[in-house]
C-alpha atoms as a PDB file:
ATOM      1  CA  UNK A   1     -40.918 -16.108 -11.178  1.00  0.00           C
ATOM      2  CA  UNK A   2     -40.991 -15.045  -7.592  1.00  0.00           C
ATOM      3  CA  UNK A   3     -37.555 -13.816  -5.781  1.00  0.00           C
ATOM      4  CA  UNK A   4     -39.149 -12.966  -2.637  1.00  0.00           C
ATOM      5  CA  UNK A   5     -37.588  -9.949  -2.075  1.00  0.00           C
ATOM      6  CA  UNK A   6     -40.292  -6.754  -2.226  1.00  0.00           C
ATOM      7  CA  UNK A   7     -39.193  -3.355  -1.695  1.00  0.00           C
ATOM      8  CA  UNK A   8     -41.716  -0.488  -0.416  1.00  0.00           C
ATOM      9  CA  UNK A   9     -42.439   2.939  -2.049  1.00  0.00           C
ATOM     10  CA  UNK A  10     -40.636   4.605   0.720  1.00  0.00           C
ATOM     11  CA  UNK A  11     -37.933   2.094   0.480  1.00  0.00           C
ATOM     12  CA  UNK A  12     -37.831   2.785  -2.934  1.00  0.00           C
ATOM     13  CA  UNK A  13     -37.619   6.956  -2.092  1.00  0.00           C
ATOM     14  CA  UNK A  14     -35.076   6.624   0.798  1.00  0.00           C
ATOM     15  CA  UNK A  15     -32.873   4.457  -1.491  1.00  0.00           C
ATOM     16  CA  UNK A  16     -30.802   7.951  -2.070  1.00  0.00           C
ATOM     17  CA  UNK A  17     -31.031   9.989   0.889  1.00  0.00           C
ATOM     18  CA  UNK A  18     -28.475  12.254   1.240  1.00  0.00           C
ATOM     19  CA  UNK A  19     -27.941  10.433   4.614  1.00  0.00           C
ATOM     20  CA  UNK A  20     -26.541   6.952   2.978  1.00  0.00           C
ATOM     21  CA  UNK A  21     -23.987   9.135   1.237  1.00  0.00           C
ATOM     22  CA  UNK A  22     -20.378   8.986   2.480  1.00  0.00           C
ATOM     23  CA  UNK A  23     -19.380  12.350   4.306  1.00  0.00           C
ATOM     24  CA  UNK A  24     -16.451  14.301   3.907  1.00  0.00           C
ATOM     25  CA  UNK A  25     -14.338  13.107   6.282  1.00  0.00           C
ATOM     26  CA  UNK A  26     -15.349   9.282   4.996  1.00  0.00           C
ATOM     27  CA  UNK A  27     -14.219  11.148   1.595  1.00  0.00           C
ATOM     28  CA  UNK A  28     -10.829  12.227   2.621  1.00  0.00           C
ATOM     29  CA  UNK A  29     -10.252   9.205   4.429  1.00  0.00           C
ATOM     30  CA  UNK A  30     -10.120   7.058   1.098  1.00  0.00           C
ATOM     31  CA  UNK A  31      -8.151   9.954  -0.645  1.00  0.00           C
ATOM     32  CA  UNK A  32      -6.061   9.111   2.123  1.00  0.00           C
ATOM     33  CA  UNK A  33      -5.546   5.830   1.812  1.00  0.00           C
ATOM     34  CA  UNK A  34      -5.567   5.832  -1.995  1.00  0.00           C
ATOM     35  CA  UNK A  35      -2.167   5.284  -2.360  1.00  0.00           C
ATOM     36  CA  UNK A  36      -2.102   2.195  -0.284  1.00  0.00           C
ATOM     37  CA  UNK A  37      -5.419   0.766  -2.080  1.00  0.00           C
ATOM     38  CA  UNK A  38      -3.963   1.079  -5.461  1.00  0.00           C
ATOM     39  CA  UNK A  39      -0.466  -0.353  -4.124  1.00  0.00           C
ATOM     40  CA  UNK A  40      -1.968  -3.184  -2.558  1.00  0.00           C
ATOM     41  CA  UNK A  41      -4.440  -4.079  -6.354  1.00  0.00           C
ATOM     42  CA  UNK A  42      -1.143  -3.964  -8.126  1.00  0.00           C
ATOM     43  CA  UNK A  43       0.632  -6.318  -5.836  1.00  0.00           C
ATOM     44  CA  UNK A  44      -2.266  -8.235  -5.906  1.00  0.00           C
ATOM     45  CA  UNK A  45      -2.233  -8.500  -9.385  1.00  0.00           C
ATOM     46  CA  UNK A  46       0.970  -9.490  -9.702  1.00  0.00           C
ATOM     47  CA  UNK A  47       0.603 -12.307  -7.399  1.00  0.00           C
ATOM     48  CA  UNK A  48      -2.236 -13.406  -9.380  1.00  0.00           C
ATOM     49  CA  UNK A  49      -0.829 -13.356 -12.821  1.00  0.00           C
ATOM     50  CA  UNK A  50       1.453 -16.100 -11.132  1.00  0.00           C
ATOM     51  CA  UNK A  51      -1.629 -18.698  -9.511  1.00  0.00           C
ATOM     52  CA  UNK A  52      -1.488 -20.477 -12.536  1.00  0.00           C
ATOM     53  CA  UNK A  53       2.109 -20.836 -13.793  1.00  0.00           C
ATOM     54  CA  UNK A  54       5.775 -21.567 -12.317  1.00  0.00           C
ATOM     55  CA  UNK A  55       6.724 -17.866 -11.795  1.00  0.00           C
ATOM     56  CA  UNK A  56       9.847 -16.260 -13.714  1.00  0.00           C
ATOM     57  CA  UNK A  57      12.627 -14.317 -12.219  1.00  0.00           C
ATOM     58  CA  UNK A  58      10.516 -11.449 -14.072  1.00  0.00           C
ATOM     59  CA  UNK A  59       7.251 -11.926 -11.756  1.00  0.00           C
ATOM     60  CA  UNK A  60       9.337 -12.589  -8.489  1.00  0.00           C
ATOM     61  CA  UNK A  61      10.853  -9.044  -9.218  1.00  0.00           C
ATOM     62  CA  UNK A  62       7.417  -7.494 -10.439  1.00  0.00           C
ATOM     63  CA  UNK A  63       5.652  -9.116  -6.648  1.00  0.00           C
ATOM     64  CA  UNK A  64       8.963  -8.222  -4.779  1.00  0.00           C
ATOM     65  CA  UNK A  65       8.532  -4.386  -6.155  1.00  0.00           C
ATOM     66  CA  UNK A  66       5.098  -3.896  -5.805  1.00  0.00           C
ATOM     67  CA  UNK A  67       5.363  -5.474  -1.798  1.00  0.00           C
ATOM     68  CA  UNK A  68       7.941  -2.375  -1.445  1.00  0.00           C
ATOM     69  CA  UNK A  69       5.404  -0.407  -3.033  1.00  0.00           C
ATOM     70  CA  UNK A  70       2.803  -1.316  -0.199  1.00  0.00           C
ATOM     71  CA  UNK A  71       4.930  -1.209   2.198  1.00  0.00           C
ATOM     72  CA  UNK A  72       6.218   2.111   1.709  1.00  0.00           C
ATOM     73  CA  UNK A  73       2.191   3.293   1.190  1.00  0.00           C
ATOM     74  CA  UNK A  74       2.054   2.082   4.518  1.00  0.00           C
ATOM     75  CA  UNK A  75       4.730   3.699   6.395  1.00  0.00           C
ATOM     76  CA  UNK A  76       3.657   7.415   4.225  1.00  0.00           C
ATOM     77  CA  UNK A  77      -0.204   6.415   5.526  1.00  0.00           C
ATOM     78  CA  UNK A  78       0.850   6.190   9.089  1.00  0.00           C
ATOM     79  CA  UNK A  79       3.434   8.731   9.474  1.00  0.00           C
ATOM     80  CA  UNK A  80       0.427  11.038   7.933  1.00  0.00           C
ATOM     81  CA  UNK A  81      -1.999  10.213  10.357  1.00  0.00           C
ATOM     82  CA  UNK A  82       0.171   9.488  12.986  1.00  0.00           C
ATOM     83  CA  UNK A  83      -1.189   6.125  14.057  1.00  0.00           C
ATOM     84  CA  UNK A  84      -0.072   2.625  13.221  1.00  0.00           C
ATOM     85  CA  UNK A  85      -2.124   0.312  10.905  1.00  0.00           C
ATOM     86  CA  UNK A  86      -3.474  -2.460  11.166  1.00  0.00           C
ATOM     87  CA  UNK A  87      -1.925  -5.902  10.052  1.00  0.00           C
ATOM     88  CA  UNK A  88       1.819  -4.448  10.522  1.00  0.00           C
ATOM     89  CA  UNK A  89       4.917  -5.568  12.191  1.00  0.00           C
ATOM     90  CA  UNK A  90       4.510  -5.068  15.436  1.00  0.00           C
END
């Protein structure tokens, strides 16, 4: 079975360059924003638990908390770096 997709020796070899590795400063960035990534998953996840069902007074209180939880990564993010983010209030 043919895929059509070949990949060179050197492609192969330059598949792990030290180059295509995130820096440090990419690094810190996400260690950054790792508050507001994991924030944002669990509010996710409680507005998914609730796609497929009539939600309780339970899950509106789980989604309400976890939106504060976001929200307050946000404002701790920005007051950090000192700039806004994007997707905000204005």
């Amino acid at each position: 079975m043919e895929h059509g997709v070949t990949i060179t020796a050197a492609e192969a070899a330059t598949a792990f360059e030290p180059w295509l590795e995130p820096t440090d400063a990419e690094l810190d960035a996400i260690d950054a924003e790792m508050p507001l990534i994991l924030a944002a998953v669990d509010w996710l996840d409680a507005r998914i638990i609730t796609l497929d069902r009539t939600p309780t007074q339970v899950d509106e209180q789980r989604i309400r908390r976890a939106r504060r939880r976001v929200l307050a990564a946000r404002r701790d993010l920005a007051n950090r770096t000192g700039t806004g983010l994007a997707g905000g209030a204005a």
